[in-house]
Structure formats: C-alpha cells, structure tokens
Protein backbone atom coordinates (compact mmCIF):
# COMPACT_ATOMS: atom_id res chain seq x y z
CA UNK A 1 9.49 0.92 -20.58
CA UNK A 2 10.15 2.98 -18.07
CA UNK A 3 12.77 2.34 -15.15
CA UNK A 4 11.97 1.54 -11.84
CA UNK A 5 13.78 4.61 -9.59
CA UNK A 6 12.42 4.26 -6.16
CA UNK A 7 11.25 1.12 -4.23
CA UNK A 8 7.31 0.28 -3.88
CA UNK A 9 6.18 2.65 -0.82
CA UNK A 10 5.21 0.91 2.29
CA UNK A 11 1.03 0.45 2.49
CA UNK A 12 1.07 1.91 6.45
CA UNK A 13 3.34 4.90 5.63
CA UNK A 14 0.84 6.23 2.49
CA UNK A 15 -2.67 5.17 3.99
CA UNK A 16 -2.59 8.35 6.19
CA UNK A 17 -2.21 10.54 3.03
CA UNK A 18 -5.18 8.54 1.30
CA UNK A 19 -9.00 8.81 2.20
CA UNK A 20 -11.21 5.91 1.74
CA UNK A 21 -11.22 4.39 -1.42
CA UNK A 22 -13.96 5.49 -4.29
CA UNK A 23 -14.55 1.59 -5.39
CA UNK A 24 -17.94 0.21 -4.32
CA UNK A 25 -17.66 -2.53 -1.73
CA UNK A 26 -19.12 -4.98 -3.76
CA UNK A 27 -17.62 -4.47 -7.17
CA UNK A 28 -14.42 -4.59 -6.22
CA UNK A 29 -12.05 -7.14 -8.47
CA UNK A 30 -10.79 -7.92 -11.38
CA UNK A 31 -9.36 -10.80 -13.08
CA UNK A 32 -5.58 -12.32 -14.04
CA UNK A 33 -5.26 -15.40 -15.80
CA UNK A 34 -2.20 -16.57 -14.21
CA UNK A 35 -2.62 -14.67 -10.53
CA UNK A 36 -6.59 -14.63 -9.81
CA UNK A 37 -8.59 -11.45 -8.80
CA UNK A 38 -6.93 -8.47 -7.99
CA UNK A 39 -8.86 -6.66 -5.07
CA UNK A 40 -9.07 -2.89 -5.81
CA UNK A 41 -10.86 -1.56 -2.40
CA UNK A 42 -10.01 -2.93 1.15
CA UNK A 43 -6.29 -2.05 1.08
CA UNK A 44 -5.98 -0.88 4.94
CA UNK A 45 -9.44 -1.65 5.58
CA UNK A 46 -10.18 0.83 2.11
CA UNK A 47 -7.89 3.73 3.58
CA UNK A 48 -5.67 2.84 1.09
CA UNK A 49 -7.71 1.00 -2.03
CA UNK A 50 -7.91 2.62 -4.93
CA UNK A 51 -8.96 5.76 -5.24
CA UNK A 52 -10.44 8.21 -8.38
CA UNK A 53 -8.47 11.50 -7.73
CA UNK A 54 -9.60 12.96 -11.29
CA UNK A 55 -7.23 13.24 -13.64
CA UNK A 56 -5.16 10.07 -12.07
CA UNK A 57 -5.36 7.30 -9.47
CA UNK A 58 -3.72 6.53 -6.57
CA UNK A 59 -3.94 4.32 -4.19
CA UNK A 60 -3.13 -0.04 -3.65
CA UNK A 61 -4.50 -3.37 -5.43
CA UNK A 62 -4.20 -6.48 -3.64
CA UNK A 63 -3.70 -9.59 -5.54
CA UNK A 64 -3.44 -12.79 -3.45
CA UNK A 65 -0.51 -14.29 -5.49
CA UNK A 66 1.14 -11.18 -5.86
CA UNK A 67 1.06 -8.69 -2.92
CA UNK A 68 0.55 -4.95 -3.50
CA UNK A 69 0.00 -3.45 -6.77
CA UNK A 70 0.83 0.35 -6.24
CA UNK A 71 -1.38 2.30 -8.76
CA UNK A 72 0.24 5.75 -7.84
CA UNK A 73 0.98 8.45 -5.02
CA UNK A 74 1.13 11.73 -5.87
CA UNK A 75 2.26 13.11 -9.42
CA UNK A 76 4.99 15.05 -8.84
CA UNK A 77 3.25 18.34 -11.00
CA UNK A 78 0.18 17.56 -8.97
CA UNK A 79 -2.02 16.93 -11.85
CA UNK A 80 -0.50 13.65 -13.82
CA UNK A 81 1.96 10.97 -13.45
CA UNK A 82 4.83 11.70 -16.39
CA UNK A 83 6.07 8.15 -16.55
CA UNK A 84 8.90 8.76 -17.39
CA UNK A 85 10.92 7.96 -14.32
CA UNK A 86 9.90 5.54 -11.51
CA UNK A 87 9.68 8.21 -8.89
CA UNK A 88 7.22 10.08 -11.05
CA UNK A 89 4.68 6.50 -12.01
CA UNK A 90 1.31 6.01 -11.75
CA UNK A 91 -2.11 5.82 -13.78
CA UNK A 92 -3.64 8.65 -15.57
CA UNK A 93 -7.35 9.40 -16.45
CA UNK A 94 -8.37 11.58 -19.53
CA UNK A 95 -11.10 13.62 -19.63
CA UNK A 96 -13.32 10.87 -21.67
CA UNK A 97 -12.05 8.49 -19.00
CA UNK A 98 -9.09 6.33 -20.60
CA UNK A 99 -6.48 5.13 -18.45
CA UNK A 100 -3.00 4.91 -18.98
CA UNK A 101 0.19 5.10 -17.66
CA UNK A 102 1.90 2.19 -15.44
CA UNK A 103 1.38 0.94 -11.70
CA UNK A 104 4.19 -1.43 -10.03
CA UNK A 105 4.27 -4.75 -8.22
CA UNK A 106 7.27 -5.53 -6.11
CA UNK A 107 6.37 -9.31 -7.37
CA UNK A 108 4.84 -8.53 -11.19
CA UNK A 109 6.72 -5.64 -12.73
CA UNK A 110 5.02 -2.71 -14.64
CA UNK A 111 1.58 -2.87 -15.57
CA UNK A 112 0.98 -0.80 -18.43
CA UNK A 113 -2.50 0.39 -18.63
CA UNK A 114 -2.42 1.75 -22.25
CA UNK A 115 -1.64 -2.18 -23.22
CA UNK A 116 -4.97 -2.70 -23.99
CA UNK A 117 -4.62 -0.88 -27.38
CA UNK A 118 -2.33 -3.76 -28.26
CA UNK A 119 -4.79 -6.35 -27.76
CA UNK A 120 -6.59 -8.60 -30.23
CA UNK A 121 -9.49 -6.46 -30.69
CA UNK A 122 -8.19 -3.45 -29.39
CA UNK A 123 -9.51 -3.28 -25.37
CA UNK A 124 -8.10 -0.06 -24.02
CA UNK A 125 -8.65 0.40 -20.51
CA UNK A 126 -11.13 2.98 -19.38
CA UNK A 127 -13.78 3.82 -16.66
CA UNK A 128 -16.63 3.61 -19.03
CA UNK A 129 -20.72 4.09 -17.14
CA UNK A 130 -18.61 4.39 -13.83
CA UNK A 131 -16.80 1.11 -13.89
CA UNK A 132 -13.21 -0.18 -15.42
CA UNK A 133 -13.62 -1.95 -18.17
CA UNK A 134 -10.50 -3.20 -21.22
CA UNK A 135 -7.51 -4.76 -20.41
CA UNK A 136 -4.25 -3.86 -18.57
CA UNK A 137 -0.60 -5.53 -19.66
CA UNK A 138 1.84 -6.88 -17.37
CA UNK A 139 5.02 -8.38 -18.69
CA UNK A 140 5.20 -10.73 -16.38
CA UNK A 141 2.05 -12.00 -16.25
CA UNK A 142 -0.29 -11.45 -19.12
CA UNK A 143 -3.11 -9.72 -19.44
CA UNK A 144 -5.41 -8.37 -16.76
CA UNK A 145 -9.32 -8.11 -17.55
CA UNK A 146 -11.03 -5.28 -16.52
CA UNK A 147 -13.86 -6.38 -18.92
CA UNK A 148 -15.29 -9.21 -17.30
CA UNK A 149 -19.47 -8.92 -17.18
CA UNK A 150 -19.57 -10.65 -13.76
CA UNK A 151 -16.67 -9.70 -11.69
CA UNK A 152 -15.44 -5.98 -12.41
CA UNK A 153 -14.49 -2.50 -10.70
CA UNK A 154 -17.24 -0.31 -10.54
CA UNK A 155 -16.22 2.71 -8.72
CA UNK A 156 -18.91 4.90 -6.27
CA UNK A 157 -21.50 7.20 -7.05
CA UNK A 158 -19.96 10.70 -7.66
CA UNK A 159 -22.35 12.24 -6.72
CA UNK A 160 -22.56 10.37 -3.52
CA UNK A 161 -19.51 12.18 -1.84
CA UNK A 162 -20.44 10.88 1.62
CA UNK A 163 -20.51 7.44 0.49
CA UNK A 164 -23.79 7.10 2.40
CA UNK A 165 -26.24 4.04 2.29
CA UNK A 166 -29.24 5.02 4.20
CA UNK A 167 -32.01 6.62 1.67
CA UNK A 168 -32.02 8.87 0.60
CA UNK A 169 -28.02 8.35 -0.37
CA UNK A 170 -28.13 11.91 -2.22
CA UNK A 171 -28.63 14.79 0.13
CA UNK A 172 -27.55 17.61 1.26
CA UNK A 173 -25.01 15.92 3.21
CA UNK A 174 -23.62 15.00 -0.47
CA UNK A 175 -23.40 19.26 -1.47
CA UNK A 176 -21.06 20.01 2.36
CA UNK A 177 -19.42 17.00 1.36
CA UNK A 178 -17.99 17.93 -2.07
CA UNK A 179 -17.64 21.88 -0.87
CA UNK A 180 -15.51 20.81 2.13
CA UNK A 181 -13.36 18.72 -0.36
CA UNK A 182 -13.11 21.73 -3.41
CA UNK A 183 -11.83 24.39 -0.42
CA UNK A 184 -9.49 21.43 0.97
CA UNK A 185 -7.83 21.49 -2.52
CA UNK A 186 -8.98 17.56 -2.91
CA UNK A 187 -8.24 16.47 -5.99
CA UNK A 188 -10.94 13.78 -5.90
CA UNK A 189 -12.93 16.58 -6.75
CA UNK A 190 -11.53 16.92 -9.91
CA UNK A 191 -15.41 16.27 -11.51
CA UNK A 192 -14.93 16.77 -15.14
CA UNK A 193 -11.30 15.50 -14.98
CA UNK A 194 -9.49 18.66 -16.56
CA UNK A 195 -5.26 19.12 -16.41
CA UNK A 196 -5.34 22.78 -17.08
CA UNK A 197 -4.39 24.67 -13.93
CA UNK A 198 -6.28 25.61 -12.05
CA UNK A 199 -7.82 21.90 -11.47
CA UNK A 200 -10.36 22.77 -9.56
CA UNK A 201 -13.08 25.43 -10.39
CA UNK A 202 -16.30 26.71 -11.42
CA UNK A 203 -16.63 23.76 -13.96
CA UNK A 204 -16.00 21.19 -11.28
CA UNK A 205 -19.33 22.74 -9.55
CA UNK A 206 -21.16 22.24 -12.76
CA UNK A 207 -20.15 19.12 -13.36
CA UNK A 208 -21.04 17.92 -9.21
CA UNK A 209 -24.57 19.33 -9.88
CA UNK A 210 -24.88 17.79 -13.01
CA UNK A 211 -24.16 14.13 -11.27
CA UNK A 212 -26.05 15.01 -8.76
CA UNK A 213 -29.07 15.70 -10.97
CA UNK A 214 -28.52 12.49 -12.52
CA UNK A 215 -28.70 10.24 -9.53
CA UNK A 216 -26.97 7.01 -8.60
CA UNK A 217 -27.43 3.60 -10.70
C-alpha cells in the first residue's frame, strides 16, 4: 500500500484545471455496500466529475456518506499515475481498458482499483462497451460494484466530443471539437489510450474516425 504524501486537493482549487466530466448524466453511480452510491459526474456542477483523460482518470466522486473521492490530478510524467508515492496517485487505464491504480478519500482511505482481481470470481475493474464495470477495494469499506446491471457508470460517446443532444449528436461540430482538443495537447484525446510518447498522434485520428464511424449506442 502505498503512503499517503500530500493532503486530498481542495474540489474549487482543481475544477478550473478540469473540463466537464465524460460520464453521461444519467449513468452516473455506482454502488457501496456499507456507504450507498458513489456519484461519478456532477462534482462542481460536472466541472470536476470524473473525467476519461486516456491513459488515466482524473477528476472527483461524491459519495453521500463519505465526501470526495479524488480519482487523480495530473500524473506527474504526464501520461500515468506511478503509485508509488501519494503525491504521484491516481487511476490508470490500459489500452484494453483495465483500471488500476488507487484514488483517496479523506474519510475511506485508498481505493485500490486492481482489487477486483482478488475477488471471488475474479471482477477486475475495467471500462468494458463504454461503461465501468468489476469491482474496486477499499480497506475501509469493502467492496465497491462497478458491475451492477441497473445502476452503473457509463461514460459519453467518444465520438460525441461536443457532448451534444440535439440530432444529429455526431456532426461536424464533433471533428472541430476533437481537432481543437489534439492541437490543445488534451489528453482526453488520448483515443486509443497509448503511453508511448508522443501520446497524441496520427493513431489518435484513426482511432476518432473510427468511433465516429461507429456511432453512439
């Protein structure tokens, strides 16, 4: 386990470094036995909720019983959380979309997010079809389901970039969209989730397109 370094940053001081967050409005929790639903979108009014930055997340959880659940900031080699340290913590994303890594609760502990390989079947957590699914371990308070068939995390369309809900929701609006956020050296553009430098390239274009071809559920 790693050691907690630096103290939970305040929600109002790292909302101005997050845009809004990539989890769909209406799939938005998940469930804790012994805390309730943990709501991963309308931290700071969703300038602050959870957001898919590629190869790693970032961004707040509320849970009712237990305040803020800090997913991650900024790695400090820009591409993935070590966890090693506290000031370097956070959840990762692989290219075939399994999490790991640990977020922090000033009132739970650690949440590790490869605990789900410990469970009984094996549950690793993952974004699997565009939503979370498995299970997440905190020490403190058991095991969080990201599996559930009714209330889950389903994060937004990539492909819709603008987050737009007026048909058509894919446009050309979507194409500026993803361009303006490639040349802004967004990392939520991070499409096919690679950690080789340079993050962002060609393939990330391919991969946009491809989405994009493939439509929204």
């Amino acid at each position: 386990m790693i050691r907690r370094t630096t103290a939970l940053v305040p929600l109002l001081a790292a909302s101005a470094a997050l845009a809004q967050s990539s989890v769909d409005p209406v799939n938005k929790y998940c469930w804790q036995e012994n805390v309730g639903y943990l709501n991963w979108r309308d931290a700071n009014s969703a300038a602050a909720g959870a957001r898919d930055m590629g190869a790693f997340l970032t961004g707040f959880v509320w849970g009712e019983n237990i305040g803020w659940v800090r997913l991650g900031g900024t790695p400090a080699n820009g591409i993935q959380f070590a966890n090693a340290t506290g000031g370097d913590a956070g959840v990762n994303v692989s290219a075939a979309g399994a999490l790991s890594g640990y977020a922090w609760a000033e009132n739970a502990g650690w949440i590790n997010f490869s605990g789900g390989a410990l469970a009984s079947p094996p549950q690793p957590a993952r974004i699997d079809a565009g939503r979370l699914k498995g299970y997440a371990w905190g020490e403190n308070i058991g095991w969080i389901n990201l599996d559930d068939a009714a209330k889950y995390v389903r994060l937004q369309c990539f492909a819709n970039c603008d987050q737009s809900t007026t048909a058509p929701v894919l446009n050309v609006n979507d194409f500026v969209c993803f361009n303006n956020k490639f040349a802004a050296g967004d990392l939520s553009a991070n499409c096919d989730r690679s950690v080789i430098p340079p993050i962002l390239n060609v393939s990330d274009f391919v991969c946009f397109l491809n989405a994009f071809a493939a439509g929204c559920p």
